[in-house]
PDB file of N, CA and C in Angstrom:
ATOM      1  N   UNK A   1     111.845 129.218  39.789  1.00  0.00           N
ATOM      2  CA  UNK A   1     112.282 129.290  41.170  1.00  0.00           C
ATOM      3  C   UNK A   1     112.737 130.711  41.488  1.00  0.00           C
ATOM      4  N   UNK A   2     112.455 130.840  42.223  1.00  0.00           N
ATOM      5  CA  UNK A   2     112.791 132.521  43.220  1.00  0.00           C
ATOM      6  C   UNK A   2     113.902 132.486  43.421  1.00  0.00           C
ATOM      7  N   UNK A   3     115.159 133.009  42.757  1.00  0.00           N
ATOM      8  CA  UNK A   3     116.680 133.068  43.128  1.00  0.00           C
ATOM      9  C   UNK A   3     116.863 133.571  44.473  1.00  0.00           C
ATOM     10  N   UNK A   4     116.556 134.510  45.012  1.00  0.00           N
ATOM     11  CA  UNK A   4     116.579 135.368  46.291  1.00  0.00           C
ATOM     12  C   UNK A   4     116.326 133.464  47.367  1.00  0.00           C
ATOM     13  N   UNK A   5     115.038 133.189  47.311  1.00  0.00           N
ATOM     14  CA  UNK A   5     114.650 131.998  47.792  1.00  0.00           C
ATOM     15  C   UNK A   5     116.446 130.783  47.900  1.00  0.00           C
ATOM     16  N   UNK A   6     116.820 130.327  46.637  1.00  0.00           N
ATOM     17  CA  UNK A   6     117.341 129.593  46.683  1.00  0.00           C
ATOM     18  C   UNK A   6     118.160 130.061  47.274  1.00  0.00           C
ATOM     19  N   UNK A   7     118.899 131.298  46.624  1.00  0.00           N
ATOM     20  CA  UNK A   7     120.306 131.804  47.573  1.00  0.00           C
ATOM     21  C   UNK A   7     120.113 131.827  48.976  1.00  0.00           C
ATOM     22  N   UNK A   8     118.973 131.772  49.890  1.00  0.00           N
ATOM     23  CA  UNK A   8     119.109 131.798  51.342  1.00  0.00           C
ATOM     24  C   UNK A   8     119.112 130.215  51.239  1.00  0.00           C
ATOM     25  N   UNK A   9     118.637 129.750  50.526  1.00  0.00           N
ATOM     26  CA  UNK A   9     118.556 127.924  50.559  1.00  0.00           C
ATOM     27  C   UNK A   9     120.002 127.341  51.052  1.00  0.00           C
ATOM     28  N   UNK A  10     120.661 128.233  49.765  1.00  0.00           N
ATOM     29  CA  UNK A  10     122.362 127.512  49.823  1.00  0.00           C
ATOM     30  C   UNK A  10     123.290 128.204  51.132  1.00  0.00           C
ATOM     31  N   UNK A  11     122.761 129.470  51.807  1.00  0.00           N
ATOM     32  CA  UNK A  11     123.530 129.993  52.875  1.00  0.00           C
ATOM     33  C   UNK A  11     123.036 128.943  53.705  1.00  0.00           C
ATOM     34  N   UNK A  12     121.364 128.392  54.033  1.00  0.00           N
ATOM     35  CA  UNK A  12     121.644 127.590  55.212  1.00  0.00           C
ATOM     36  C   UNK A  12     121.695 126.165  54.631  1.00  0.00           C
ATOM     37  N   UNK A  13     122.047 125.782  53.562  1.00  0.00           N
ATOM     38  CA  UNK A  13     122.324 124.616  53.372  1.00  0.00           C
ATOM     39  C   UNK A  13     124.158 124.510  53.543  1.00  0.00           C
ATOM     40  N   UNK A  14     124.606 125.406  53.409  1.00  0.00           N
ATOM     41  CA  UNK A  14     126.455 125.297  53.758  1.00  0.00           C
ATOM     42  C   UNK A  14     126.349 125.816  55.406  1.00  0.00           C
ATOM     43  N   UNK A  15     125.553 126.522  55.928  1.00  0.00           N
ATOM     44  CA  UNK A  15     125.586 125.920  57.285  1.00  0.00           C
ATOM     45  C   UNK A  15     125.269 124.868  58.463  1.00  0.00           C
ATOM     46  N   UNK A  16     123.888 123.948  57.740  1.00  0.00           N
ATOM     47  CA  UNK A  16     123.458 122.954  58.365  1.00  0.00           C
ATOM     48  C   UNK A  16     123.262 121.668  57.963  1.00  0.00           C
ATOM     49  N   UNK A  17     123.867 121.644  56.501  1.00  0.00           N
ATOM     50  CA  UNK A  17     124.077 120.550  55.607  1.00  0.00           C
ATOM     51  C   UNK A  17     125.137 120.144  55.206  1.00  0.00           C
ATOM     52  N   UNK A  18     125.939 121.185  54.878  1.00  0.00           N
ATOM     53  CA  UNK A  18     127.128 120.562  54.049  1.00  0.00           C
ATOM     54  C   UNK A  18     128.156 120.043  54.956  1.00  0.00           C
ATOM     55  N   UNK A  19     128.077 120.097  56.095  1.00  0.00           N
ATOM     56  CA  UNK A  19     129.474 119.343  56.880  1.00  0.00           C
ATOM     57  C   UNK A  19     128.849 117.688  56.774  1.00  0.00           C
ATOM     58  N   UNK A  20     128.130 117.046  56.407  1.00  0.00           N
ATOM     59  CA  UNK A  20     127.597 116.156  56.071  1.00  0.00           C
ATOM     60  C   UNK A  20     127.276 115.391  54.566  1.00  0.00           C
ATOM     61  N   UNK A  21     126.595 116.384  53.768  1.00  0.00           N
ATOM     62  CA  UNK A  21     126.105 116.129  52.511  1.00  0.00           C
ATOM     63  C   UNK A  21     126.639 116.360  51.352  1.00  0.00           C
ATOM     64  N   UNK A  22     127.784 117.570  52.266  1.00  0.00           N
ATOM     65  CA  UNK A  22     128.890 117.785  51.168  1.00  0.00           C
ATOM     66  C   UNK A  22     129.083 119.151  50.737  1.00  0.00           C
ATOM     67  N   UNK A  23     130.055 120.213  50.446  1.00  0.00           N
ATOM     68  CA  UNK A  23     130.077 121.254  50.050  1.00  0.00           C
ATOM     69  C   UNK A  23     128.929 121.291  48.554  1.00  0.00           C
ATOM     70  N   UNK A  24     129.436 120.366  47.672  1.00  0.00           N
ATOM     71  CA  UNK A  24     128.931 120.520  46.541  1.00  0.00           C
ATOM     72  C   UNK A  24     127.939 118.662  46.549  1.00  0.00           C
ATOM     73  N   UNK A  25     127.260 118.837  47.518  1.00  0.00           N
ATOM     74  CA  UNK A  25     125.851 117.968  47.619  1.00  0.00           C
ATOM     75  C   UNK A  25     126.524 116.515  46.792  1.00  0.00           C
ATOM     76  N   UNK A  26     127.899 116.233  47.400  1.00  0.00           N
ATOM     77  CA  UNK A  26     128.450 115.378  46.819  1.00  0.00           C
ATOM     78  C   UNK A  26     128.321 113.975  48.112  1.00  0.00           C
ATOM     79  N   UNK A  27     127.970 114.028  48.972  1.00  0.00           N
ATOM     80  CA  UNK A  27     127.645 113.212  50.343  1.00  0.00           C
ATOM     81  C   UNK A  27     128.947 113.015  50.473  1.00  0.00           C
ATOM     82  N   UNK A  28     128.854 111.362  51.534  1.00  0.00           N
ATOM     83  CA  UNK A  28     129.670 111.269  51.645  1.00  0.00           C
ATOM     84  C   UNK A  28     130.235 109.600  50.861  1.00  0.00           C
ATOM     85  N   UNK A  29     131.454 109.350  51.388  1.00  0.00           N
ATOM     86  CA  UNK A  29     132.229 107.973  50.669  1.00  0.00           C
ATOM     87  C   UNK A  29     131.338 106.929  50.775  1.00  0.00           C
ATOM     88  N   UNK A  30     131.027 105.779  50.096  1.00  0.00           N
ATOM     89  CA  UNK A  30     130.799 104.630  50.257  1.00  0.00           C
ATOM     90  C   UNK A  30     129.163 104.717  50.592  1.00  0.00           C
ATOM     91  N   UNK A  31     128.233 105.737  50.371  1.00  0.00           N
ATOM     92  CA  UNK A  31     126.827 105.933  51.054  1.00  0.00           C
ATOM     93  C   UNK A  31     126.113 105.200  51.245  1.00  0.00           C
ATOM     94  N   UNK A  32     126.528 104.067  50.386  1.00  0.00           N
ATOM     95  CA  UNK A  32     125.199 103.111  50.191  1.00  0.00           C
ATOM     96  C   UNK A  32     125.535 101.646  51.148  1.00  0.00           C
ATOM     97  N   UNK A  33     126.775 101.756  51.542  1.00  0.00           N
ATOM     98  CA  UNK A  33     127.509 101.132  52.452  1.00  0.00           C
ATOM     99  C   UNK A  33     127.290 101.294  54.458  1.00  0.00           C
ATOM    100  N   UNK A  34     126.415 100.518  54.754  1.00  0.00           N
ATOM    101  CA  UNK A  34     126.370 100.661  56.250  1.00  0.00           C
ATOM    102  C   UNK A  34     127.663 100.730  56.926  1.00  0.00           C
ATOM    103  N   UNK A  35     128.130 101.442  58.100  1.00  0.00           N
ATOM    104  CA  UNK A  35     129.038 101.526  58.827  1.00  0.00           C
ATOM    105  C   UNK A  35     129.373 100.460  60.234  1.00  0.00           C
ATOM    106  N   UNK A  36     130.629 100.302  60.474  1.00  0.00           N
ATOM    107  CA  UNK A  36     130.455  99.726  61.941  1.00  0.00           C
ATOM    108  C   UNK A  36     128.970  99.722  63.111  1.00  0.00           C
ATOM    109  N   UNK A  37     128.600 100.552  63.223  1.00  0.00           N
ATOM    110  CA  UNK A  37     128.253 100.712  64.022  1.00  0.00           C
ATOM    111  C   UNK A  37     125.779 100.599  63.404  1.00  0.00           C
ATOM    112  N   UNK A  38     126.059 100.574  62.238  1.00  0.00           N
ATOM    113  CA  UNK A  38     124.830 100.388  61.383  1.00  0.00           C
ATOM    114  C   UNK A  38     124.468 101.518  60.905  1.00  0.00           C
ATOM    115  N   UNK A  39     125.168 102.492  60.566  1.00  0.00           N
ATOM    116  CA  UNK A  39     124.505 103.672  60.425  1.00  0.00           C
ATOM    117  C   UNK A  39     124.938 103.584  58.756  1.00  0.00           C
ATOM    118  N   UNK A  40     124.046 104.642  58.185  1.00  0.00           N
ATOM    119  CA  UNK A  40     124.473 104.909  56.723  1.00  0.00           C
ATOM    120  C   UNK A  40     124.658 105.956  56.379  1.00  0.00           C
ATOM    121  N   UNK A  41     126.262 106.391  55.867  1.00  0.00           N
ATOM    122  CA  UNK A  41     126.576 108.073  55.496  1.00  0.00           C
ATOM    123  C   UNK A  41     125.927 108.555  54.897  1.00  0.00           C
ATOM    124  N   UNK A  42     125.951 109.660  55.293  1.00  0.00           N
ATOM    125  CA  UNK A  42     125.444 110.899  54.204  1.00  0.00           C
ATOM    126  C   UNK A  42     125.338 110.866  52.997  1.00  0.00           C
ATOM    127  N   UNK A  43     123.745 110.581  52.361  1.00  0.00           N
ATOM    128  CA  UNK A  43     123.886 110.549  50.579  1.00  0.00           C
ATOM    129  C   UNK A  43     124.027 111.789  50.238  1.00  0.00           C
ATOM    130  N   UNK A  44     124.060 111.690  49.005  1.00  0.00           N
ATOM    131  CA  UNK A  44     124.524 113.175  48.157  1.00  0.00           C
ATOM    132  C   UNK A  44     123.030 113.614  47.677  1.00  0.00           C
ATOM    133  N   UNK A  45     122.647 114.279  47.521  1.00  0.00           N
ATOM    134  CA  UNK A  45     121.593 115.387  47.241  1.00  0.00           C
ATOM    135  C   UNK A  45     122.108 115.944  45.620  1.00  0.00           C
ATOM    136  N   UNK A  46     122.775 115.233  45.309  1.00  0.00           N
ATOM    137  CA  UNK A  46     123.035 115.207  43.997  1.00  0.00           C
ATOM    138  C   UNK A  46     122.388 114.689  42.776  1.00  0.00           C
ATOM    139  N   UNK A  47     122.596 114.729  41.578  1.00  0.00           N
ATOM    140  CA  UNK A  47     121.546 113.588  40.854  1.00  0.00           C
ATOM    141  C   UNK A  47     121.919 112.716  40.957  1.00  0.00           C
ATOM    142  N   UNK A  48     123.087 111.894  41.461  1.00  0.00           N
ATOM    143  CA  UNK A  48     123.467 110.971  41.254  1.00  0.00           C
ATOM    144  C   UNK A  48     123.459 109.995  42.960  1.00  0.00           C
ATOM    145  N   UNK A  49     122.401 110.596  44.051  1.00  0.00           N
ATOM    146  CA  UNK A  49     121.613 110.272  44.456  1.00  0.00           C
ATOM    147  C   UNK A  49     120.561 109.908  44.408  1.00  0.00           C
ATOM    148  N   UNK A  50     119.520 109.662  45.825  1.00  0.00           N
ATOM    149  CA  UNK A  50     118.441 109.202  45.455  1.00  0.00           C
ATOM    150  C   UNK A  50     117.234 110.542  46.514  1.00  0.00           C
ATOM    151  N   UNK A  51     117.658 111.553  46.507  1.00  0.00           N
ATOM    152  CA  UNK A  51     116.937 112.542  46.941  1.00  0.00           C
ATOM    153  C   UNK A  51     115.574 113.083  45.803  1.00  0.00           C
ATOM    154  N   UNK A  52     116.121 112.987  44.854  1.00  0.00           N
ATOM    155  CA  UNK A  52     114.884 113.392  44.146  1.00  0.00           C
ATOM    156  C   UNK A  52     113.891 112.234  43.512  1.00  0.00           C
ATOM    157  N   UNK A  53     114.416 110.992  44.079  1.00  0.00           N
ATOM    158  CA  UNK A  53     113.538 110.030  43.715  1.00  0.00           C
ATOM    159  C   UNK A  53     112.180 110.223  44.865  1.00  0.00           C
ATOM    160  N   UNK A  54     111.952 111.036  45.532  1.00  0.00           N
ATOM    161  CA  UNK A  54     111.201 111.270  46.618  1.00  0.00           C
ATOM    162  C   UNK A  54     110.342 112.416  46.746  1.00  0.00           C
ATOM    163  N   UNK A  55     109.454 112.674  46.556  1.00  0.00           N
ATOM    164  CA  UNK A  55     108.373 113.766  46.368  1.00  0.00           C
ATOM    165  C   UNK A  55     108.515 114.698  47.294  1.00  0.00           C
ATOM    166  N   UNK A  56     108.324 116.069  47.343  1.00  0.00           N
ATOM    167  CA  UNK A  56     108.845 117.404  48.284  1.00  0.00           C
ATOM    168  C   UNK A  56     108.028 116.854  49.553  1.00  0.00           C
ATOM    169  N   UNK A  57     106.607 116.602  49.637  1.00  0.00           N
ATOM    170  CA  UNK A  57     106.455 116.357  50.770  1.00  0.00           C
ATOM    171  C   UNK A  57     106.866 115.315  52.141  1.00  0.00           C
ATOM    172  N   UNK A  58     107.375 114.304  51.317  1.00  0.00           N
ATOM    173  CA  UNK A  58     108.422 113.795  52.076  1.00  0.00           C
ATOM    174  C   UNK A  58     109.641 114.356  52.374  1.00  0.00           C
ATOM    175  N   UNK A  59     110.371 114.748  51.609  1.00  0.00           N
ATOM    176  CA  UNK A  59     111.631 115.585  51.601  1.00  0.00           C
ATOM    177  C   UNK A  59     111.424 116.276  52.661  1.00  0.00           C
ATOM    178  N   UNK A  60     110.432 117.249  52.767  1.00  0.00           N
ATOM    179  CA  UNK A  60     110.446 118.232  53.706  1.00  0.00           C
ATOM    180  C   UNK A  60     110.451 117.516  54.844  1.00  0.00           C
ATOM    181  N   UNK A  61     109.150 116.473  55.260  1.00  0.00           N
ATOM    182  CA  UNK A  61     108.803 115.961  56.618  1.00  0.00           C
ATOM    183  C   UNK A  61     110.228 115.273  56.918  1.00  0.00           C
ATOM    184  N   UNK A  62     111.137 114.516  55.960  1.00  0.00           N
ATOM    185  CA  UNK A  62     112.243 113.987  57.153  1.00  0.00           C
ATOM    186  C   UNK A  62     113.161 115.104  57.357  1.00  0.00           C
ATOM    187  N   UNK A  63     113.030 116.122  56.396  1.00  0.00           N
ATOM    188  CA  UNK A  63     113.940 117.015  57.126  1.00  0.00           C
ATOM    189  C   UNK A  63     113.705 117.528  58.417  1.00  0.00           C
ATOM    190  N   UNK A  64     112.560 117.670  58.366  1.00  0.00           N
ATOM    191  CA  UNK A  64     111.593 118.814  59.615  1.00  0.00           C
ATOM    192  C   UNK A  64     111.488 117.999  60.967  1.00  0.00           C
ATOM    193  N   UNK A  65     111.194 116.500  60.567  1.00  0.00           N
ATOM    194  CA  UNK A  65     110.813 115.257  61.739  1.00  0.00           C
ATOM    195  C   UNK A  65     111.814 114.291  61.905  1.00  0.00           C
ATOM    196  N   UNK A  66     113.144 114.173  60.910  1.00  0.00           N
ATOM    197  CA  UNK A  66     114.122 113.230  61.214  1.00  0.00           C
ATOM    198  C   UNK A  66     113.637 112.234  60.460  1.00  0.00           C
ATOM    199  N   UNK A  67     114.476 110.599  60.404  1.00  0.00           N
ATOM    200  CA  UNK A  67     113.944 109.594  59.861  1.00  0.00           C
ATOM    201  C   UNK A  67     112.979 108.884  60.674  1.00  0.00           C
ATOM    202  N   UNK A  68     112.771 108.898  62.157  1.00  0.00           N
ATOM    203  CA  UNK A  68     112.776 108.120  62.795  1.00  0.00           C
ATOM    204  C   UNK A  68     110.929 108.202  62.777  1.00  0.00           C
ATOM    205  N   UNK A  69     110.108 108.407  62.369  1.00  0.00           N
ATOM    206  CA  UNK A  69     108.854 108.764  61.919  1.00  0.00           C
ATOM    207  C   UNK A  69     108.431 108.104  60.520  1.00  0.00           C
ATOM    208  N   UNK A  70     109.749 107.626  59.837  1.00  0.00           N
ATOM    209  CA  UNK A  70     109.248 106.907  58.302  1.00  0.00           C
ATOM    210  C   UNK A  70     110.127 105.656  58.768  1.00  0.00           C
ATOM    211  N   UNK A  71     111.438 105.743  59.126  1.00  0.00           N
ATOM    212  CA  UNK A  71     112.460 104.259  59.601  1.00  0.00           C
ATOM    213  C   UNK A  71     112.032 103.565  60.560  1.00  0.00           C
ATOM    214  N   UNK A  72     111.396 104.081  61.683  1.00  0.00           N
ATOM    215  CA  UNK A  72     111.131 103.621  63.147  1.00  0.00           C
ATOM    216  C   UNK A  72     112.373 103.897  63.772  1.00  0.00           C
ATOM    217  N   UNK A  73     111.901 104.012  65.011  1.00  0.00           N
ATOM    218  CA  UNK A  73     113.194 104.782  66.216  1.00  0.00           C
ATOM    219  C   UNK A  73     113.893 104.078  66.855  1.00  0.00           C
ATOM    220  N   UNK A  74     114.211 103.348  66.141  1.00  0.00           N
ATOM    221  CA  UNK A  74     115.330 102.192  66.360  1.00  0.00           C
ATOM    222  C   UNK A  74     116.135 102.097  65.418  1.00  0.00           C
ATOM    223  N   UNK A  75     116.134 103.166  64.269  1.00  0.00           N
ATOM    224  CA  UNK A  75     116.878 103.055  63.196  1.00  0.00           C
ATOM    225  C   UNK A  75     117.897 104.187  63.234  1.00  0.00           C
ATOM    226  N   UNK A  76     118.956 103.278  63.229  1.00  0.00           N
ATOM    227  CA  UNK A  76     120.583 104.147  63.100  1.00  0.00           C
ATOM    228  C   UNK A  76     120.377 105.024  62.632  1.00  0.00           C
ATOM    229  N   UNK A  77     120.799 105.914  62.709  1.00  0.00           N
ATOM    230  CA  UNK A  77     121.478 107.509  61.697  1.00  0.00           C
ATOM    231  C   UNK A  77     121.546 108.769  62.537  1.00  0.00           C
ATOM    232  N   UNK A  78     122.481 109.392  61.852  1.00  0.00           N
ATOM    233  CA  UNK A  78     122.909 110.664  62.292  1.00  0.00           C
ATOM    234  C   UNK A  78     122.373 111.860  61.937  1.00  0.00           C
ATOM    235  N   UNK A  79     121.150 111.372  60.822  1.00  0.00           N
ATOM    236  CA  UNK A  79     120.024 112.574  60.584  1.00  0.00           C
ATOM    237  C   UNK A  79     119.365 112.819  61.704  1.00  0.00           C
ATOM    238  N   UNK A  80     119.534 114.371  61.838  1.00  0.00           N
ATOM    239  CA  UNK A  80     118.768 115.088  62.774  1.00  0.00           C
ATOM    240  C   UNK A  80     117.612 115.490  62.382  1.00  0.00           C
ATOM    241  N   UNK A  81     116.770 115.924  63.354  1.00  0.00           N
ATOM    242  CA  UNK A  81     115.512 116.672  63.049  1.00  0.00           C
ATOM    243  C   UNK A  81     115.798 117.743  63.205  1.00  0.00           C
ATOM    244  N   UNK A  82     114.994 118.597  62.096  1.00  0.00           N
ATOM    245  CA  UNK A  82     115.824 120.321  62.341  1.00  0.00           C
ATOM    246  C   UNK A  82     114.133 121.065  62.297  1.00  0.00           C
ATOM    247  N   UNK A  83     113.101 120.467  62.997  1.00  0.00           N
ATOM    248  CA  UNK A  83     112.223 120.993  63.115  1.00  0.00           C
ATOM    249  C   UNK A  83     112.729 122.315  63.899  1.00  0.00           C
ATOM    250  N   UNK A  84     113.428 122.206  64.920  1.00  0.00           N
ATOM    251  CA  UNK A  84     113.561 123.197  65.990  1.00  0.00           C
ATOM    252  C   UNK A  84     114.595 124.006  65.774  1.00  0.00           C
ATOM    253  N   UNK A  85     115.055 123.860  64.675  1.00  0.00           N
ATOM    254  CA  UNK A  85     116.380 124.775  64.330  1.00  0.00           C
ATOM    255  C   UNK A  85     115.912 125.290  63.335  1.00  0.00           C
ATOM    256  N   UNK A  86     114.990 124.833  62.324  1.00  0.00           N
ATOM    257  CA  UNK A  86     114.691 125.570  61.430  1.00  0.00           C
ATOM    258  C   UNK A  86     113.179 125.870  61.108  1.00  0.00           C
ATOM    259  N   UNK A  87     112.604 127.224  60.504  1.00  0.00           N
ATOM    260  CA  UNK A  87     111.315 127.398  60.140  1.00  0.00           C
ATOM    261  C   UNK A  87     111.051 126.191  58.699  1.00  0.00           C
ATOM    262  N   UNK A  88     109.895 126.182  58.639  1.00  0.00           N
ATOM    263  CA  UNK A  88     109.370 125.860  57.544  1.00  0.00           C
ATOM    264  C   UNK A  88     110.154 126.452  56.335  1.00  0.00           C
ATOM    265  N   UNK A  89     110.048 127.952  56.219  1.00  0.00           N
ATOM    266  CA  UNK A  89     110.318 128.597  55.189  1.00  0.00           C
ATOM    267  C   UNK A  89     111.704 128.178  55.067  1.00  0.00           C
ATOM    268  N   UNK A  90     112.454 127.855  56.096  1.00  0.00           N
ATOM    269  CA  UNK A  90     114.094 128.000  55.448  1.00  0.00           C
ATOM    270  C   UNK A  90     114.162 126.349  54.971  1.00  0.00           C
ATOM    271  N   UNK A  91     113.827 125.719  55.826  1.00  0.00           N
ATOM    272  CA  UNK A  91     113.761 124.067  55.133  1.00  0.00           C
ATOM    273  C   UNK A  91     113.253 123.962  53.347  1.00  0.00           C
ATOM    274  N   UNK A  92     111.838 124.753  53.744  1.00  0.00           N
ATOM    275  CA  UNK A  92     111.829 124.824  51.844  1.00  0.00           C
ATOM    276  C   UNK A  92     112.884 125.502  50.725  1.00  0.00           C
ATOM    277  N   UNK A  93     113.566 126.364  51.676  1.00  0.00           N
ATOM    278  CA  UNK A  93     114.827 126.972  50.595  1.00  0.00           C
ATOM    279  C   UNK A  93     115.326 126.058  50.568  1.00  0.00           C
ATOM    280  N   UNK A  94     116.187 125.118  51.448  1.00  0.00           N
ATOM    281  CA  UNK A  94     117.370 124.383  51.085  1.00  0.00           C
ATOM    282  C   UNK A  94     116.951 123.530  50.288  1.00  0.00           C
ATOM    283  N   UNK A  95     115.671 122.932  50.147  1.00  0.00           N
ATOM    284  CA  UNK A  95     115.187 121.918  49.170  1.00  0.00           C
ATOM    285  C   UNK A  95     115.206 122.796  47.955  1.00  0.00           C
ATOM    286  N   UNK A  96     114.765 123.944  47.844  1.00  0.00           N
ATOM    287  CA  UNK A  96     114.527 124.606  46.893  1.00  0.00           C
ATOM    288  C   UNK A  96     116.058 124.457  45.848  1.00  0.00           C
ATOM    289  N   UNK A  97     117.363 125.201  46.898  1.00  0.00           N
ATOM    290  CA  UNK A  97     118.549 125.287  46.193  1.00  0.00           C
ATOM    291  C   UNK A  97     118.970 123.825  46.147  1.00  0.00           C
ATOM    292  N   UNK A  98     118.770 122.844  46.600  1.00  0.00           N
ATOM    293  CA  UNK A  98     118.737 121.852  46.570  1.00  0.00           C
ATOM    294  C   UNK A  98     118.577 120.937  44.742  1.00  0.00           C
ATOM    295  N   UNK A  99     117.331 121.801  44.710  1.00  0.00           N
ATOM    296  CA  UNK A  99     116.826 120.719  43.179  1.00  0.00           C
ATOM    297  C   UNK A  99     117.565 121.748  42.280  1.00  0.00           C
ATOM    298  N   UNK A 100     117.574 122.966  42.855  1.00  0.00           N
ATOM    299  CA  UNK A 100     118.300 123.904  41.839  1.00  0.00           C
ATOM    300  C   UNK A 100     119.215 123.416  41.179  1.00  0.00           C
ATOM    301  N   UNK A 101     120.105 122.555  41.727  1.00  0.00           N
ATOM    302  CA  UNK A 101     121.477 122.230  41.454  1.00  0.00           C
ATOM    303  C   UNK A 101     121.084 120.918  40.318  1.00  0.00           C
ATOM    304  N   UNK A 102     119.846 120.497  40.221  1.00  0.00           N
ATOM    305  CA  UNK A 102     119.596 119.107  39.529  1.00  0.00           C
ATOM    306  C   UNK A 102     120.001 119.767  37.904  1.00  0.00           C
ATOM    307  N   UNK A 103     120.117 118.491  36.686  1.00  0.00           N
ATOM    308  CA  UNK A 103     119.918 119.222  35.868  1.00  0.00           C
ATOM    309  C   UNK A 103     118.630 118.773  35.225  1.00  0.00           C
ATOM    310  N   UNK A 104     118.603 119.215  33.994  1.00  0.00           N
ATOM    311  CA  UNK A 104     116.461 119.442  34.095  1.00  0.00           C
ATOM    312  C   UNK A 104     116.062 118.365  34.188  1.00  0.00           C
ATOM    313  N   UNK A 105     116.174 117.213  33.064  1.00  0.00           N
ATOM    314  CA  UNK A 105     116.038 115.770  33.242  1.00  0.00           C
ATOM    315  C   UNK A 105     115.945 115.482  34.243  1.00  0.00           C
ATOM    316  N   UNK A 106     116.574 115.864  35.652  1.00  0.00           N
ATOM    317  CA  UNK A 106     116.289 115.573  36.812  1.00  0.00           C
ATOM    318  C   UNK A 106     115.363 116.074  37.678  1.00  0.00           C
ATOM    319  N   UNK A 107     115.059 117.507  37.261  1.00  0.00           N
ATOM    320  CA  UNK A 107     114.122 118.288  37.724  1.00  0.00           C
ATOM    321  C   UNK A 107     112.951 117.448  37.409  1.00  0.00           C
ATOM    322  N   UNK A 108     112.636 117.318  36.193  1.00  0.00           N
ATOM    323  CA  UNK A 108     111.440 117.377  35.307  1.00  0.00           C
ATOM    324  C   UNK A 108     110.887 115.565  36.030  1.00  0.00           C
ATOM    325  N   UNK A 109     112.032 114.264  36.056  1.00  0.00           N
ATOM    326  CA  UNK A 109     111.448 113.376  37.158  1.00  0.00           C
ATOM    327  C   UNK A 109     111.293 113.546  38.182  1.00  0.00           C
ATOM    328  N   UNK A 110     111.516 114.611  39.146  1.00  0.00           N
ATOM    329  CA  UNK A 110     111.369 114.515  40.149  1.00  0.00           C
ATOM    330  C   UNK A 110     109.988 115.300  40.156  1.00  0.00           C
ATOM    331  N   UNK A 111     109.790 116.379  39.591  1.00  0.00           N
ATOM    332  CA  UNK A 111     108.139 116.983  39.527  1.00  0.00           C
ATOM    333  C   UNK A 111     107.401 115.955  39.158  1.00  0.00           C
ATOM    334  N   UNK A 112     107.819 114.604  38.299  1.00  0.00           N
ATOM    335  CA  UNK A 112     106.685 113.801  37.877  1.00  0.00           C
ATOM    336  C   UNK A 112     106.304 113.028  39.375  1.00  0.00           C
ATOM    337  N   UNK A 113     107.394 113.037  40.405  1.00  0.00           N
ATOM    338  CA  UNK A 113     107.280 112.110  41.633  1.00  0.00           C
ATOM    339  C   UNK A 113     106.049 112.815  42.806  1.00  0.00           C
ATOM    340  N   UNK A 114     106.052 114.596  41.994  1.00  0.00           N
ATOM    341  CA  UNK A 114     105.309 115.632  43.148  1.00  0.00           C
ATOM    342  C   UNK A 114     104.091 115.825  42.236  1.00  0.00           C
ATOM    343  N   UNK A 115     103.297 115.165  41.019  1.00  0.00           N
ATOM    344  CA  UNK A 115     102.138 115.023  40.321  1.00  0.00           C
ATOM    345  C   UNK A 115     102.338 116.592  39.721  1.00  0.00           C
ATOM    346  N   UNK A 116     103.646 116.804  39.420  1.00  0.00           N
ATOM    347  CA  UNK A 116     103.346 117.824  38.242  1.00  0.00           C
ATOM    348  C   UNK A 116     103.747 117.916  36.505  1.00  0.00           C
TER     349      UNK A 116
END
């Protein structure tokens, strides 16, 4: 991985992620737990999530398109689409610093999920 790459990953991932996902990609309380209102907090992007159970090209598209394109648009959540806030290139950093943070065991299943 391109350090230069990740390090812009983690500047816009502590600006457009972490008031949500967590300083340290720790999400938030209870994640797996629906809320009043049906929505489901912020998972962690941690290993001890389920972000890398999911192949980059998905990863990217709900980042880029929101859920509401894989959930249907009737489905609760407070995930945004950051097509319009963000390029391509910076969405792939934050994924990038993103897996950075995995440790390899985690890396190494999640490349098996992207056929490498």
């Amino acid at each position: 991985m391109d350090e230069t790459f990740v390090a812009m990953g983690k500047v816009i991932y502590d600006s457009e992620c972490a008031a949500c996902h967590g300083a340290q990609l720790e999400g938030q309380a209870n994640w797996r737990e629906r809320l009043p209102d049906g929505k489901l907090p912020a998972p962690p992007h941690d290993e001890t999530g389920h972000t890398w159970h999911h192949p980059d090209r998905q990863l990217f598209n709900i980042t880029k398109l929101g859920l509401a394109p894989f959930a249907g648009p009737d489905y609760p959540t407070d995930m945004p689409a950051f097509g319009s806030r963000l390029t391509d290139a910076e969405i792939i950093a934050v994924l990038s610093y993103i897996k950075s943070t995995w440790p390899e065991n985690i890396q190494k299943q999640h490349d098996l999920r992207n056929g490498s």
